[in-house]
Protein backbone atom coordinates (compact mmCIF):
# COMPACT_ATOMS: atom_id res chain seq x y z
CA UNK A 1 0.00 0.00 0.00
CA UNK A 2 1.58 3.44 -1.02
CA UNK A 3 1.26 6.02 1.24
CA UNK A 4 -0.42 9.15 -0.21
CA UNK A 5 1.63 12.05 2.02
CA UNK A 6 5.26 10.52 1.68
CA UNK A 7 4.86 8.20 -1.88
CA UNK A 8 6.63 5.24 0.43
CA UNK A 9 5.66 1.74 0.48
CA UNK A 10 4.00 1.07 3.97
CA UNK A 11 5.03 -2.10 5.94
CA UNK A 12 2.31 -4.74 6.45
CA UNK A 13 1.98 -3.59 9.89
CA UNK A 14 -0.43 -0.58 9.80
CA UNK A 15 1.60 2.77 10.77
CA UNK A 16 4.96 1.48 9.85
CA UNK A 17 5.73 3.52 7.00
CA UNK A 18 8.84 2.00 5.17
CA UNK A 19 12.33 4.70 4.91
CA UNK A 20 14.87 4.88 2.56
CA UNK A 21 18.46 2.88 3.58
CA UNK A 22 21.56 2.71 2.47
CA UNK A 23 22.27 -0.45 3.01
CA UNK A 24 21.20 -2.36 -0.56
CA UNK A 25 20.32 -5.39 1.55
CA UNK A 26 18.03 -4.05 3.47
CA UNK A 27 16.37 -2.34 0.36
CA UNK A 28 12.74 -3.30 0.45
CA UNK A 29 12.34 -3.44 4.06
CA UNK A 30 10.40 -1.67 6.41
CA UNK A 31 12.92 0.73 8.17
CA UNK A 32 10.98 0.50 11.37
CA UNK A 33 10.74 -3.45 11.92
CA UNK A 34 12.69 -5.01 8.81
CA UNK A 35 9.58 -6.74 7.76
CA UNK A 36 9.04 -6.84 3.95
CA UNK A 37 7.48 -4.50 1.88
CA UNK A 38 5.93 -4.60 -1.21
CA UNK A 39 5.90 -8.62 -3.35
CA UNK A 40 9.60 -8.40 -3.77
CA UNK A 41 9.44 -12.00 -2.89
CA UNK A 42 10.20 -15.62 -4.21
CA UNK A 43 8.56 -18.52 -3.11
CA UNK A 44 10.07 -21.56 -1.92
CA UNK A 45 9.85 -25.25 -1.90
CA UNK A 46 11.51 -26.42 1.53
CA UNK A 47 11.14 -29.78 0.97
CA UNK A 48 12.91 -29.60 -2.59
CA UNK A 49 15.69 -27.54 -0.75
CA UNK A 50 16.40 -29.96 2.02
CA UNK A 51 16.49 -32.91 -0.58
CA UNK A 52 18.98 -30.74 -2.51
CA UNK A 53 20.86 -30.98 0.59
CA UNK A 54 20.58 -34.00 0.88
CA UNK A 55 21.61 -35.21 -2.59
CA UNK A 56 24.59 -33.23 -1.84
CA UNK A 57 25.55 -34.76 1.12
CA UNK A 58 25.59 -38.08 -0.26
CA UNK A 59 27.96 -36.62 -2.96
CA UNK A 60 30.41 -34.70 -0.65
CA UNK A 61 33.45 -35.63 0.78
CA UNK A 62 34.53 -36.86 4.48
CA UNK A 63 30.71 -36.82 5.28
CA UNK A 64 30.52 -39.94 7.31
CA UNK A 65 26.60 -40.18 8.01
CA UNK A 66 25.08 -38.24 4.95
CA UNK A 67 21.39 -38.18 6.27
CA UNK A 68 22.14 -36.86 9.65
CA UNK A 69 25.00 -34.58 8.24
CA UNK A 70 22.00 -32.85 6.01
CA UNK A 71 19.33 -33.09 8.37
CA UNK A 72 21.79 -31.30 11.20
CA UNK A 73 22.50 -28.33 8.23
CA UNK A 74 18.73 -28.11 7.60
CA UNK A 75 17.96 -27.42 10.94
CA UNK A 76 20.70 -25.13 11.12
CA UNK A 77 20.31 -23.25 7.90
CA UNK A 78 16.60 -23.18 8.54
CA UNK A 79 16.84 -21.85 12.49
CA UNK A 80 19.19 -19.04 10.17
CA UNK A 81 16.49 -17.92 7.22
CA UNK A 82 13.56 -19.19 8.23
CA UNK A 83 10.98 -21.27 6.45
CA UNK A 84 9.09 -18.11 4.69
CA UNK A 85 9.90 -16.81 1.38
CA UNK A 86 13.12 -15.52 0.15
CA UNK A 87 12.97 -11.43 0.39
CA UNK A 88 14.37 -8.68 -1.22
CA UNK A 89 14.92 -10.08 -4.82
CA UNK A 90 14.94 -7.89 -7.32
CA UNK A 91 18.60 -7.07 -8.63
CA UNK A 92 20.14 -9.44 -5.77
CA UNK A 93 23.02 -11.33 -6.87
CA UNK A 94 22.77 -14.63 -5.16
CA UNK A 95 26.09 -16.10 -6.09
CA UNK A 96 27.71 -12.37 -5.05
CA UNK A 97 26.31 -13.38 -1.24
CA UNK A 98 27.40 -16.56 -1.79
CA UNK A 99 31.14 -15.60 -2.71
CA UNK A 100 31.20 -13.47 0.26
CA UNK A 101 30.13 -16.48 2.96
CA UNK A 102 32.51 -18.27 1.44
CA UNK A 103 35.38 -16.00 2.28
CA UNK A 104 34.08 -15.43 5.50
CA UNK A 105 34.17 -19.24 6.10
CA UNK A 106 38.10 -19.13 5.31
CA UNK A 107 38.48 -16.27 7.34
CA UNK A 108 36.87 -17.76 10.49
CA UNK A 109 38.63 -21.10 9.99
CA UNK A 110 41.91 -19.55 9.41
CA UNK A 111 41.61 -17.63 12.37
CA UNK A 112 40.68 -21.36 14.17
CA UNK A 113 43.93 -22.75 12.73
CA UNK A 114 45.88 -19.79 14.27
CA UNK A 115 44.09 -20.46 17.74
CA UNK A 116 45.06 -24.32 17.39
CA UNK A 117 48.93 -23.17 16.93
CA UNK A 118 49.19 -20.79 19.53
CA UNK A 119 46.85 -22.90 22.18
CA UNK A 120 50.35 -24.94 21.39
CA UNK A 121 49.11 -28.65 21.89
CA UNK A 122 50.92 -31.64 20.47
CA UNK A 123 49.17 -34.22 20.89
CA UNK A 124 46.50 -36.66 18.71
CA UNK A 125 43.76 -34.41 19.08
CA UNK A 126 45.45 -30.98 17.87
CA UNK A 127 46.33 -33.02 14.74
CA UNK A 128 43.13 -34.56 14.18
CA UNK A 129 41.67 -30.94 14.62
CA UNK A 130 43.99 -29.33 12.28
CA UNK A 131 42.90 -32.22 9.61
CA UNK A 132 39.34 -31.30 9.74
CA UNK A 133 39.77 -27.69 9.50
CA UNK A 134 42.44 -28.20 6.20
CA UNK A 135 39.48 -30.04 5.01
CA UNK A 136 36.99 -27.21 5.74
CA UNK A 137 39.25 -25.05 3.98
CA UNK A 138 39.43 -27.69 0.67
CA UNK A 139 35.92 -27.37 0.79
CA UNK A 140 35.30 -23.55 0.92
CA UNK A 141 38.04 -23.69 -2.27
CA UNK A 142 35.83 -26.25 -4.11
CA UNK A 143 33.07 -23.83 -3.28
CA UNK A 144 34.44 -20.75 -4.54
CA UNK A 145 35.77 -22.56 -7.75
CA UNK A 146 32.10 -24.16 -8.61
CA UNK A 147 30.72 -20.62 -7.91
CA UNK A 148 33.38 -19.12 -10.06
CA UNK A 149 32.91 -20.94 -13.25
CA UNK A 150 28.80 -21.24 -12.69
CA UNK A 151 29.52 -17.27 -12.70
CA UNK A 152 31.61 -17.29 -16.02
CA UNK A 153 28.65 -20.25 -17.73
CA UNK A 154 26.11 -17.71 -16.39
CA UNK A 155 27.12 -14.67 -18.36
């Protein structure tokens, strides 16, 4: 619903008149409770997404029980974004936001490997740690490769 004084987009809750940000993910949202304005909004099938996830699972690497592997993510990703639509749409670059979680993944597990060294431990456990996180970090950098060359196929 427009509103006739300021030419804004008001929020589904009555009074919450929606104001301009410059943050472009936040574009779209009311600027009073972040709820979405306008239909700027795609649907989506949950139960398609967490057999994607699924699927993948039983595909990835050093994923020892599959089903509880994507079940635990679900629950996780889901507890993250919800089960509602996707908001805030039009012009967003999906694969851009994924890029950027991806580096944020290597940054936090980096900074994990640097804790490991300087907690200083030599034993079975520090090594077994280390392992997993090398393997974290082989998996961000067949991430960021896939998105890479779906980005180069795309245009």
């Amino acid at each position: 619903m427009i509103d006739t004084l300021t030419g804004w987009d008001q929020c589904k809750i009555e009074g919450h008149i929606a104001t301009d940000v410059a943050n472009p993910r936040l574009q779209g949202l009311c600027g009073r409770c972040g709820r979405v304005r306008g239909d700027d909004i795609m649907q989506r099938d949950i139960d398609v997404e967490r057999r994607w996830l699924r699927e993948a699972a039983d595909a990835a690497q050093y994923v020892s029980d599959p089903a509880a592997m994507s079940e635990s993510l679900n629950a996780f990703r889901e507890s993250r974004v919800g089960t509602g639509p996707w908001i805030n749409v039009t012009g967003r670059d999906w694969i851009v936001e994924a890029l950027e979680e991806v580096a944020d993944q290597c940054n936090y597990v980096m900074a994990a490997m640097q804790q490991l060294q300087l907690d200083a431990r030599n034993d079975e456990d520090s090594d077994k740690c280390e392992m997993l996180l090398r393997i974290s970090l082989g998996a961000a950098l067949t991430s960021f490769s896939a998105l890479m060359q779906y980005r180069t196929a795309e245009l």
